[in-house]
C-alpha atoms as a PDB file:
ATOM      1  CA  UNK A   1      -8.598-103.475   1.440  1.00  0.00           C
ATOM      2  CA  UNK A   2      -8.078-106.564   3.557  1.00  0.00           C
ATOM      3  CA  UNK A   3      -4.990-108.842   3.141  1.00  0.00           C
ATOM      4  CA  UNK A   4      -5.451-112.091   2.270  1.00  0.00           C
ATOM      5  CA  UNK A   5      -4.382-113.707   5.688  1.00  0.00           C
ATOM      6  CA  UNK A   6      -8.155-111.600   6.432  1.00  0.00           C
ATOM      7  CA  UNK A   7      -9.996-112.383   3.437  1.00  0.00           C
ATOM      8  CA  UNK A   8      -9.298-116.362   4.152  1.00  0.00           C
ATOM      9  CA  UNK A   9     -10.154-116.186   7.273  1.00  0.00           C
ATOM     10  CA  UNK A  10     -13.506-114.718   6.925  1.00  0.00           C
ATOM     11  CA  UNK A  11     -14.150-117.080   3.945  1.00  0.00           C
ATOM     12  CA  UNK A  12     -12.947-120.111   6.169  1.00  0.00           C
ATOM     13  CA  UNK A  13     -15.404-118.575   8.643  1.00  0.00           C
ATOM     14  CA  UNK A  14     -18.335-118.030   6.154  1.00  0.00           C
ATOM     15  CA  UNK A  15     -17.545-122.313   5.463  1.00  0.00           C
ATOM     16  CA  UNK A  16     -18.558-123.339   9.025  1.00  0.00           C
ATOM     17  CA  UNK A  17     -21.892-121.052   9.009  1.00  0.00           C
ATOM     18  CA  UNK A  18     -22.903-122.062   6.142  1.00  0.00           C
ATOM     19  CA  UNK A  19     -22.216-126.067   6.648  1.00  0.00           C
ATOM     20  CA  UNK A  20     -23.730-125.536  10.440  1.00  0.00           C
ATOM     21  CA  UNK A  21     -26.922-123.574   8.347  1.00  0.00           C
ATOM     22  CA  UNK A  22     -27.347-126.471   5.823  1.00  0.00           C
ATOM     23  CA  UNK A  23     -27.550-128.608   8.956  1.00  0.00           C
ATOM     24  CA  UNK A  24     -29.853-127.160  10.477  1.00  0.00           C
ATOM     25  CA  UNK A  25     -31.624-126.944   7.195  1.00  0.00           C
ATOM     26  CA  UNK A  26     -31.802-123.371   7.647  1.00  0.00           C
ATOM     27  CA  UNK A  27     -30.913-120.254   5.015  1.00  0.00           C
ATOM     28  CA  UNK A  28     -27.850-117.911   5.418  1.00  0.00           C
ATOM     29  CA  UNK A  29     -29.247-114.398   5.663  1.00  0.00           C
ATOM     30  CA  UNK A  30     -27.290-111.339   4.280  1.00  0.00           C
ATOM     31  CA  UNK A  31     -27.583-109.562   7.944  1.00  0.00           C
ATOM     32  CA  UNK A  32     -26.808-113.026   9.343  1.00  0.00           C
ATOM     33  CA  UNK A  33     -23.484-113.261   7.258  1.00  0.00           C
ATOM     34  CA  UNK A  34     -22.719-109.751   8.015  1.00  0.00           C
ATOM     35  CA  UNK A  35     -23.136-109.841  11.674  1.00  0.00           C
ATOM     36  CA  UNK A  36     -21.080-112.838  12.049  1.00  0.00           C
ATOM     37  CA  UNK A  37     -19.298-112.926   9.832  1.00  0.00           C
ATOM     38  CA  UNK A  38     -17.927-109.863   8.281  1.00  0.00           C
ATOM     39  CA  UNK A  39     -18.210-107.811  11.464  1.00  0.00           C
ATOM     40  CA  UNK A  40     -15.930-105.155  10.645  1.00  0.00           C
ATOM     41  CA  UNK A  41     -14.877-105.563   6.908  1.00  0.00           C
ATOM     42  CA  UNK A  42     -17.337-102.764   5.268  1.00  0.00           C
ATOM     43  CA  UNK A  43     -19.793-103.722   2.765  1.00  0.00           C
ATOM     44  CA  UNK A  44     -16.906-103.897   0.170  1.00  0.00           C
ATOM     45  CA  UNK A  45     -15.748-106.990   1.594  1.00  0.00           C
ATOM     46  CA  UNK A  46     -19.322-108.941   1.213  1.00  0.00           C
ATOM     47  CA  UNK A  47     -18.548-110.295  -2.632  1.00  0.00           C
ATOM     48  CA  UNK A  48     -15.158-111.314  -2.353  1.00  0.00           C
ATOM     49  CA  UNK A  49     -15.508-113.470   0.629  1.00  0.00           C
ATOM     50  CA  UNK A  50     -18.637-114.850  -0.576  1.00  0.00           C
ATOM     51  CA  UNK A  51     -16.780-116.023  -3.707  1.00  0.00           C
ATOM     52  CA  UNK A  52     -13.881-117.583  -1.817  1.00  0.00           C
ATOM     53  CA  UNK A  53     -16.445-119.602   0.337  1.00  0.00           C
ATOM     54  CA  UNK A  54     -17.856-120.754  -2.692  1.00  0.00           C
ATOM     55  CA  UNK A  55     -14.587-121.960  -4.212  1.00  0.00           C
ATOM     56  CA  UNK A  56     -13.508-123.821  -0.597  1.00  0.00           C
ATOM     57  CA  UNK A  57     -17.125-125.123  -0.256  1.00  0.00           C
ATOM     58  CA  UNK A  58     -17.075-126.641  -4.216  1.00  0.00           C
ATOM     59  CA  UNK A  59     -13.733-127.522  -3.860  1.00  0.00           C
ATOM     60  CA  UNK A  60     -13.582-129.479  -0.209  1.00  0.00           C
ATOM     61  CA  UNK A  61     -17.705-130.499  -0.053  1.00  0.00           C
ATOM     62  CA  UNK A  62     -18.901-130.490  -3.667  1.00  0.00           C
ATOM     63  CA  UNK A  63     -21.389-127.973  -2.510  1.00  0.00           C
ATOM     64  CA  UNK A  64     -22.222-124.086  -3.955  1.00  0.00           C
ATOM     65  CA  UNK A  65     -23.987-121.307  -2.786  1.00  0.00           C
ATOM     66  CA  UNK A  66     -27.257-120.208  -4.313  1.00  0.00           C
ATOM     67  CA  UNK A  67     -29.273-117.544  -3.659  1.00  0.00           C
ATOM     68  CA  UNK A  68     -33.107-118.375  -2.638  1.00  0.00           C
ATOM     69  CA  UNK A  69     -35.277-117.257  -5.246  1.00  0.00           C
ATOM     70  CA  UNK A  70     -38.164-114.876  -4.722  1.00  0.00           C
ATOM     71  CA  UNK A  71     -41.385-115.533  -3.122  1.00  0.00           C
ATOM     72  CA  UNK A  72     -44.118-116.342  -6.105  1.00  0.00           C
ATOM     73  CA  UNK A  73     -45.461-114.374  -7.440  1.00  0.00           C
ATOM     74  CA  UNK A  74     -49.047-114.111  -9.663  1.00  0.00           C
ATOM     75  CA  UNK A  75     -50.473-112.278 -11.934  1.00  0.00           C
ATOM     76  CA  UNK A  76     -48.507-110.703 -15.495  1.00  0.00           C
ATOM     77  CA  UNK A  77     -45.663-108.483 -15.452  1.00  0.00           C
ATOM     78  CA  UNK A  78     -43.795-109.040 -12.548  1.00  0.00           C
ATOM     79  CA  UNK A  79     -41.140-111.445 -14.571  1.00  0.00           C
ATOM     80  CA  UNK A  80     -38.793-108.318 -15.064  1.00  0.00           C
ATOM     81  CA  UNK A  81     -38.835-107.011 -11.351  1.00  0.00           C
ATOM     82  CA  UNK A  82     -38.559-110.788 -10.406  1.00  0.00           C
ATOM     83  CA  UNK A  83     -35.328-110.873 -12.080  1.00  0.00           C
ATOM     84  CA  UNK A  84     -34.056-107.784 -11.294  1.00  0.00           C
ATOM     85  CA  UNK A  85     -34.888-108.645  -7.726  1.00  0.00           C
ATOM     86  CA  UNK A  86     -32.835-111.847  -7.375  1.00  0.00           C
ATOM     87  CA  UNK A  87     -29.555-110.090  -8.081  1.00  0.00           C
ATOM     88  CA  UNK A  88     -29.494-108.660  -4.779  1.00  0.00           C
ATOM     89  CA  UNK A  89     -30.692-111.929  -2.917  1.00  0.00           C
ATOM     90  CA  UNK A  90     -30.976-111.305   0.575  1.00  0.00           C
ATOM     91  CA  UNK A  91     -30.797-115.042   1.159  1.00  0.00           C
ATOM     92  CA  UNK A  92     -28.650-118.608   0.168  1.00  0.00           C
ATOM     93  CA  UNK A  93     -28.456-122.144   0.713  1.00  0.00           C
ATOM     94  CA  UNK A  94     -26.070-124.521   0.164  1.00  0.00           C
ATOM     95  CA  UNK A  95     -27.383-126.835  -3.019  1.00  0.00           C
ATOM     96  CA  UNK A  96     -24.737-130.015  -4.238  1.00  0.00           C
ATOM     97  CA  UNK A  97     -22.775-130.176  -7.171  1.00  0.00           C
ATOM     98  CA  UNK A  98     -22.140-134.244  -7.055  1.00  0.00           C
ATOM     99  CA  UNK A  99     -23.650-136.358  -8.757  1.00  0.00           C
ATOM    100  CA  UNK A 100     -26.485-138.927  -7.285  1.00  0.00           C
ATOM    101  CA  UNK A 101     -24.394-141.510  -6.910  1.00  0.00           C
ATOM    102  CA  UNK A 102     -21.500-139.680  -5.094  1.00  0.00           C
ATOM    103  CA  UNK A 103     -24.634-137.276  -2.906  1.00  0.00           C
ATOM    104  CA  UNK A 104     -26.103-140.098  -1.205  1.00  0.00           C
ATOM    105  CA  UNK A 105     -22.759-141.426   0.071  1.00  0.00           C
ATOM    106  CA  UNK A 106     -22.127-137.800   1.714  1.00  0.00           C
ATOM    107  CA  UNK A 107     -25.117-136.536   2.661  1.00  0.00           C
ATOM    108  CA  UNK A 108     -24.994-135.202   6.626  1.00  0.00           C
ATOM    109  CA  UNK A 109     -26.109-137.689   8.992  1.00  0.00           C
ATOM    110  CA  UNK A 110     -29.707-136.508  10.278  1.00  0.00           C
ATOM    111  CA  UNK A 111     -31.964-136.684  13.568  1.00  0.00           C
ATOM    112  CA  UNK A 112     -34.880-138.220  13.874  1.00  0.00           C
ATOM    113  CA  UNK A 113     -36.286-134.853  14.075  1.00  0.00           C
ATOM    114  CA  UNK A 114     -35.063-133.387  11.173  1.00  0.00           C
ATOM    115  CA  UNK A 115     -35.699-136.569   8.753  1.00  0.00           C
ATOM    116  CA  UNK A 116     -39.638-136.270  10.259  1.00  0.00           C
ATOM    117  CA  UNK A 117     -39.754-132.780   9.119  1.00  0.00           C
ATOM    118  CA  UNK A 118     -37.981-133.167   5.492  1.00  0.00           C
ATOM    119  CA  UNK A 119     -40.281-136.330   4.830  1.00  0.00           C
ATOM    120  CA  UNK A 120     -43.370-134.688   5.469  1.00  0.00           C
ATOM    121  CA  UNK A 121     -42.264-131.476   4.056  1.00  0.00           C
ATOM    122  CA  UNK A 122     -41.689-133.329   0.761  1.00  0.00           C
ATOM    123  CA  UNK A 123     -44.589-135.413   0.499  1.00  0.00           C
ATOM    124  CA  UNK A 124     -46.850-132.554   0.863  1.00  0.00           C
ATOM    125  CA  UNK A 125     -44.408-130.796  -2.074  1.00  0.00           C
ATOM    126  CA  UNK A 126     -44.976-134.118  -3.935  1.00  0.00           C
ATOM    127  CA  UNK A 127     -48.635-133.750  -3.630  1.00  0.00           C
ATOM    128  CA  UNK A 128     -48.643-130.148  -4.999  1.00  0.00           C
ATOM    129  CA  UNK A 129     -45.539-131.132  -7.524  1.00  0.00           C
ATOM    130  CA  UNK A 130     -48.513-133.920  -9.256  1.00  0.00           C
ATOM    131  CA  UNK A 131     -51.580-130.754  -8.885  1.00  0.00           C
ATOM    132  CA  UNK A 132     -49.438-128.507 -11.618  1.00  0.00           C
ATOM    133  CA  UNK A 133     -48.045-126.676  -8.896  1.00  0.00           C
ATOM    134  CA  UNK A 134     -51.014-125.011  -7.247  1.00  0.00           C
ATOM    135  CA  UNK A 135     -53.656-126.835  -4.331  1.00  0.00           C
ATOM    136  CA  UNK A 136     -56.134-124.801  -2.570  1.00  0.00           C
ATOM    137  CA  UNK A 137     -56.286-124.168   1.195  1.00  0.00           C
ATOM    138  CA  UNK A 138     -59.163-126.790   1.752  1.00  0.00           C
ATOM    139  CA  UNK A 139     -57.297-129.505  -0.337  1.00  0.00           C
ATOM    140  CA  UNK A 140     -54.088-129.392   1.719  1.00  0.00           C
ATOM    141  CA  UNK A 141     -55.471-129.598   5.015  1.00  0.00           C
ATOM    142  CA  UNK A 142     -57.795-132.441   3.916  1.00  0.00           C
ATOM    143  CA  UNK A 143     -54.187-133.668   2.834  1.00  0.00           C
ATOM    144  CA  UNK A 144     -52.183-132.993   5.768  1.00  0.00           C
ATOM    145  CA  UNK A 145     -54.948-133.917   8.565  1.00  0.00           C
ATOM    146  CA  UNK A 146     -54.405-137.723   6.807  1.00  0.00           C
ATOM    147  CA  UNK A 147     -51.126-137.472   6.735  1.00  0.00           C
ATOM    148  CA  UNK A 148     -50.693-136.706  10.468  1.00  0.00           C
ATOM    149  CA  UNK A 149     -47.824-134.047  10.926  1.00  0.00           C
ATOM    150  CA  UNK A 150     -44.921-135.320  12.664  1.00  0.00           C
ATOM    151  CA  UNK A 151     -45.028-133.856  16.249  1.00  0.00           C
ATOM    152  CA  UNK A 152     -41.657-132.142  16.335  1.00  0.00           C
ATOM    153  CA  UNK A 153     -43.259-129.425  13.987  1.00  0.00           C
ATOM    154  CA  UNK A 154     -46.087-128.511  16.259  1.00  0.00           C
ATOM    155  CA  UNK A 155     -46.317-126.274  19.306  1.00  0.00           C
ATOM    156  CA  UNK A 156     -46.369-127.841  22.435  1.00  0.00           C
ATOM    157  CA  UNK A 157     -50.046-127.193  23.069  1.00  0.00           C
ATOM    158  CA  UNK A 158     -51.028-128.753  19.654  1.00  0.00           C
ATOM    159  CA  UNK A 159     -49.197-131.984  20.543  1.00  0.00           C
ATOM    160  CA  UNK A 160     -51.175-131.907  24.013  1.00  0.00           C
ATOM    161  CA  UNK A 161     -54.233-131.781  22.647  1.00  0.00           C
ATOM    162  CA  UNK A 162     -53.645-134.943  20.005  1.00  0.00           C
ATOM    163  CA  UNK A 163     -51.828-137.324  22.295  1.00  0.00           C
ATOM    164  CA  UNK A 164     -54.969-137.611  24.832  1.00  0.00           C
ATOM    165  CA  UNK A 165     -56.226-140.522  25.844  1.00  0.00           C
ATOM    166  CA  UNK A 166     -59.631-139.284  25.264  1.00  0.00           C
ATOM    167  CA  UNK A 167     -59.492-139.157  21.378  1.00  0.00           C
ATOM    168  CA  UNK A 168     -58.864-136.405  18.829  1.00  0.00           C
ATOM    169  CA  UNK A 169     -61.738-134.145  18.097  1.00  0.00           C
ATOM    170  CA  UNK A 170     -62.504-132.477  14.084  1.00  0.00           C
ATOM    171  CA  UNK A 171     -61.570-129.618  15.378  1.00  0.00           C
ATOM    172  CA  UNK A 172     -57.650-130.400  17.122  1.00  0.00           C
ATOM    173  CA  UNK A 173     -57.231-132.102  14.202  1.00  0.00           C
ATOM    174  CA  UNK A 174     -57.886-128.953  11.874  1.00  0.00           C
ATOM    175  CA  UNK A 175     -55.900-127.099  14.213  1.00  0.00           C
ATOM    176  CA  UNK A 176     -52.932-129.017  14.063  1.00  0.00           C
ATOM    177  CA  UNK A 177     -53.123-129.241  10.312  1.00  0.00           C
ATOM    178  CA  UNK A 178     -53.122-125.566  10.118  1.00  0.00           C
ATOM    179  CA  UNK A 179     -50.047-125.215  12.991  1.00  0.00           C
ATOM    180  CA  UNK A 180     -48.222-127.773  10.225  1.00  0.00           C
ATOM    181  CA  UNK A 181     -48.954-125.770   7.496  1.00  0.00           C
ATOM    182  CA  UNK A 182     -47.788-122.542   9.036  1.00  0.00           C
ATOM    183  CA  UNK A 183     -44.914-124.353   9.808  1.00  0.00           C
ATOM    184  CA  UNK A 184     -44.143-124.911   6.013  1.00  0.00           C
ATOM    185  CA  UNK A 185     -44.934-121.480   5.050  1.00  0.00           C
ATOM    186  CA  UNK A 186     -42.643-120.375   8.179  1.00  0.00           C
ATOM    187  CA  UNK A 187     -39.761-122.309   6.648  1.00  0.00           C
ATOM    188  CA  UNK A 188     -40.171-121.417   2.973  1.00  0.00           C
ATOM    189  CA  UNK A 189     -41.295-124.620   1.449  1.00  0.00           C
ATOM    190  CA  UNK A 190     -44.764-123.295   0.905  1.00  0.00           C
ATOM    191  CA  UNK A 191     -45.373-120.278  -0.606  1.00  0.00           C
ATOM    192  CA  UNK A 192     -49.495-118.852   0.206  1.00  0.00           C
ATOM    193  CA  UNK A 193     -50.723-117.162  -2.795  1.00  0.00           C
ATOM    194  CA  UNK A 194     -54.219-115.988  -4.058  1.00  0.00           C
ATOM    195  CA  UNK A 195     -55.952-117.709  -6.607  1.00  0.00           C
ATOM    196  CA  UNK A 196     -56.763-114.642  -8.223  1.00  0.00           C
ATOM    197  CA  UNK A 197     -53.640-113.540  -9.079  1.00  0.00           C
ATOM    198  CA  UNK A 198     -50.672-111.785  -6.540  1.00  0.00           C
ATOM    199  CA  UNK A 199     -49.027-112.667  -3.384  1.00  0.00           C
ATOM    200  CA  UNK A 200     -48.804-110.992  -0.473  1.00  0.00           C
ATOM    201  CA  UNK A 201     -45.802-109.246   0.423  1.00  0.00           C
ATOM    202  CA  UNK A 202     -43.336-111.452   2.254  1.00  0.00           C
ATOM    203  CA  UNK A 203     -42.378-110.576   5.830  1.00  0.00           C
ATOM    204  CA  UNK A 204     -39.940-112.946   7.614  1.00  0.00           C
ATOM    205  CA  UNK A 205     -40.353-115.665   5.247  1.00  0.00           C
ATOM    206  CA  UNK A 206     -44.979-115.272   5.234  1.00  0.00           C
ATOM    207  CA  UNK A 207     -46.894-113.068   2.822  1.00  0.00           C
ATOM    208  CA  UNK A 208     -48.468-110.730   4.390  1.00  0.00           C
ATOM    209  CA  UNK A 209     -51.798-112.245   3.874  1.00  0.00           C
ATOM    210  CA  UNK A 210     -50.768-115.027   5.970  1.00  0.00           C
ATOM    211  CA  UNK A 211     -50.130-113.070   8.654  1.00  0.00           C
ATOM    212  CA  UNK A 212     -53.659-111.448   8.389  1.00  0.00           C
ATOM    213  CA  UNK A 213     -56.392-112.236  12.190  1.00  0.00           C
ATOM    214  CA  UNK A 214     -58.200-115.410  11.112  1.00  0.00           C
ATOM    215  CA  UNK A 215     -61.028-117.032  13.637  1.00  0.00           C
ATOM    216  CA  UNK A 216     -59.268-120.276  11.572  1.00  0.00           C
ATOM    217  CA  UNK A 217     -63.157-121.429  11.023  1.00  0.00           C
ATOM    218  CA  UNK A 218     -63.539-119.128   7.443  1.00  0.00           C
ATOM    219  CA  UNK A 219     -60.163-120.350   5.072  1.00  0.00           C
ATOM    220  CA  UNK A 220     -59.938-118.134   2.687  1.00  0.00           C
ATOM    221  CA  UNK A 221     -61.733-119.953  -0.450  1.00  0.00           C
ATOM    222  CA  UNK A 222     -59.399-117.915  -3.042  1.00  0.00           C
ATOM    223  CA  UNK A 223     -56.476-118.937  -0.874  1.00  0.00           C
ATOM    224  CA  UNK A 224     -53.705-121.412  -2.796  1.00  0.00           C
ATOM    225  CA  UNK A 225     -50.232-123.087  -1.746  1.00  0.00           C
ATOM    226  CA  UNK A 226     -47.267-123.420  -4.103  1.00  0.00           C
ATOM    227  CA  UNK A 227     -44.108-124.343  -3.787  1.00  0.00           C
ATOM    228  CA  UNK A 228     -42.090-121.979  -1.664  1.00  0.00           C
ATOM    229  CA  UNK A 229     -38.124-120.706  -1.907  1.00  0.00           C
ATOM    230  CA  UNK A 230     -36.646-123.202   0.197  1.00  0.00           C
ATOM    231  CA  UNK A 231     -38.282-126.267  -1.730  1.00  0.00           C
ATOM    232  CA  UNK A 232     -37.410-124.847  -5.209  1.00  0.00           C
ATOM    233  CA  UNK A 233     -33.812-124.641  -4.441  1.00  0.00           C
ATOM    234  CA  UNK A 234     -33.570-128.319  -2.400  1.00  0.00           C
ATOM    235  CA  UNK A 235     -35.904-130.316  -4.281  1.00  0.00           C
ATOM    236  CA  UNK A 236     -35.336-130.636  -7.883  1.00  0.00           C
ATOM    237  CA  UNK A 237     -38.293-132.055 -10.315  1.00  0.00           C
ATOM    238  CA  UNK A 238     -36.459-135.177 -11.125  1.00  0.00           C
ATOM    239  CA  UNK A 239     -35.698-135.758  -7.182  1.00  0.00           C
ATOM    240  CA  UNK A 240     -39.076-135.337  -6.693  1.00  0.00           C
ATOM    241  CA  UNK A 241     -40.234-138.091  -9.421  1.00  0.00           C
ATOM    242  CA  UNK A 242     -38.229-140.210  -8.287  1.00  0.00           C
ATOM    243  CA  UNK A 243     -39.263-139.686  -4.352  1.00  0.00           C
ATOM    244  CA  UNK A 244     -42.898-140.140  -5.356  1.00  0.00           C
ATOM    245  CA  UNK A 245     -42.012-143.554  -7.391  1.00  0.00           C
ATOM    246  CA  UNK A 246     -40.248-144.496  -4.021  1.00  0.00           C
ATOM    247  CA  UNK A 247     -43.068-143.597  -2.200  1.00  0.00           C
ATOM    248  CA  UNK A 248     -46.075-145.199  -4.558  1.00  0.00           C
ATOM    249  CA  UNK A 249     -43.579-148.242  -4.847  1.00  0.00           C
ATOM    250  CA  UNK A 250     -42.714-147.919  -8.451  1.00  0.00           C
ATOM    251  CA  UNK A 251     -39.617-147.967 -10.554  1.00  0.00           C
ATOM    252  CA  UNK A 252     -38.550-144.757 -11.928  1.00  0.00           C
ATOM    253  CA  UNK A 253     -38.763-144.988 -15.495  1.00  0.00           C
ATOM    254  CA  UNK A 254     -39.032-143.060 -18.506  1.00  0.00           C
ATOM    255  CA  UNK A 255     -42.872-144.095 -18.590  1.00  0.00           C
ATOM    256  CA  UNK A 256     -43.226-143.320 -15.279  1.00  0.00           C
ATOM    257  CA  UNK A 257     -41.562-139.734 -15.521  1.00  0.00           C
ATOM    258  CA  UNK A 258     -43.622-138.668 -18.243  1.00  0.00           C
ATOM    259  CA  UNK A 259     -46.460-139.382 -16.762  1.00  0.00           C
ATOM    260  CA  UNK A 260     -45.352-136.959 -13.724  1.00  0.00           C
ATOM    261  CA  UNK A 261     -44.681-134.339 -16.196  1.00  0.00           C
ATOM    262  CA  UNK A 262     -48.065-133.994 -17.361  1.00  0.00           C
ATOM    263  CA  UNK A 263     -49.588-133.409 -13.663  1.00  0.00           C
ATOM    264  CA  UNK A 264     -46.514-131.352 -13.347  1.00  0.00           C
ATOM    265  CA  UNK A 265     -47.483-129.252 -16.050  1.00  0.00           C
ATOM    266  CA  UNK A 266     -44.148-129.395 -17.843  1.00  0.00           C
ATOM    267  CA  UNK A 267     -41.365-131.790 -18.867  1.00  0.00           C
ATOM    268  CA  UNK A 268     -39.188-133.306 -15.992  1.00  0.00           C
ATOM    269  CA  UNK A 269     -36.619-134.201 -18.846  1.00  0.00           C
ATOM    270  CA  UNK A 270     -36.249-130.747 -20.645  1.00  0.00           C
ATOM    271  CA  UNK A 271     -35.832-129.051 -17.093  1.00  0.00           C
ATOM    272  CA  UNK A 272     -33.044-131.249 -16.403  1.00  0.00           C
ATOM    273  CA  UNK A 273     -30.873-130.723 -19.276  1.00  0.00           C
ATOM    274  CA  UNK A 274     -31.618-126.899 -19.073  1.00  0.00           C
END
């Protein structure tokens, strides 16, 4: 058993990775935490410094550990395994206990970079958050190739090709939607699923059938996009109303979050208080 000189240590330890993760807007992984972390304390020692992070991280940063939840899934009676699944979460992010008005005073400064990437990784949420939760492959790259993804997401031979002086051709810009997209998946905010019902097994945060050879000129017509692990855990529904009043130029109201609700497909309010 380790002392508690040991234990706070590792727990004061656990702090910093998971503040420099959340920075980085990245998720703690079990092997991660283990690796760095633990080195040394046997697998008995995983829970307890876990919890004492949590209680330094609540009490110092107003910010708690949650597990990522599990890859969607479609199709009926995988509710059950879902659940059983999630107690052994392999994965966590740091999510804030404050409330809005105290969040937005403390939230960590950002690059340039990283606000690019978390605005146009939550306006394409927003646009499947207002399509009750599903959009096919087509629709979202008709959606991203308008949107133009923000260069720091691509590869460096997709931002060649667009920042010619000889114009854009169909064709780099279908491949640069598609290098965006993969980005998303990549990152857990999008989650590819088939329309006709089950995911792919998830490898390195892709299903499997994302990871399947494509000639990228024959999408997948029964292929769909949800919202991935990473997006449910950082962007809650009534965030997200009120980030796509911001962006339409409207005032949040009560009016205005119903009205979200039904292309949500459920009520904004009632998920709130539960």
């Amino acid at each position: 058993m380790e002392s508690t000189a040991d234990l706070e240590r590792r727990a004061t330890d656990l702090v910093r990775y998971a503040l420099a993760c959340h920075a980085a807007g990245k998720a703690m992984r079990r092997e991660d935490i283990r690796t760095h972390v633990l080195s040394g304390a046997g697998s008995r020692g995983f829970k307890p410094v876990m919890d004492r992070a949590t209680s330094l991280l609540e009490q110092s940063f107003g910010l708690q550990i949650v597990p990522l939840p599990l890859h969607e899934r479609r199709g009926g009676g995988g509710e059950a395994k879902d659940a059983q699944q999630n107690k052994a979460a392999n994965k966590w992010v740091l999510q804030s206990t404050l409330p809005d008005s105290a969040r937005a005073r403390l939230e960590l400064e950002q690059s340039d970079d990283e606000k690019a990437t978390l605005g146009f990784a939550a306006t394409v949420l927003s646009l499947i958050f207002v399509n009750n939760m599903s959009i096919s492959n087509d629709q979202l790259v008709l959606y991203v190739r308008k949107l133009g993804p923000p260069a720091c997401i691509l590869p460096a031979s997709e931002t060649d090709g667009i920042s010619t002086s000889h114009g854009v051709t169909d064709a780099q810009l279908e491949s640069a939607a598609q290098a965006a997209i993969g980005f998303l998946v990549k990152q857990g905010y999008l989650d590819k699923v088939s329309a006709q019902g089950g995911a792919g097994r998830n490898v390195g945060g892709e299903t499997q059938a994302s990871q399947q050879p494509s000639d990228g000129n024959e999408p997948d017509p029964g292929q769909e996009y949800t919202w991935g692990p990473q997006a449910k855990v950082r962007f809650q529904q009534l965030d997200m109303a009120r980030f796509i009043a911001a962006v339409s130029g409207q005032e949040c109201t009560h009016d205005f979050i119903k009205a979200v609700s039904r292309a949500y497909g459920q009520s904004i309010a009632n998920a709130e208080a539960t």
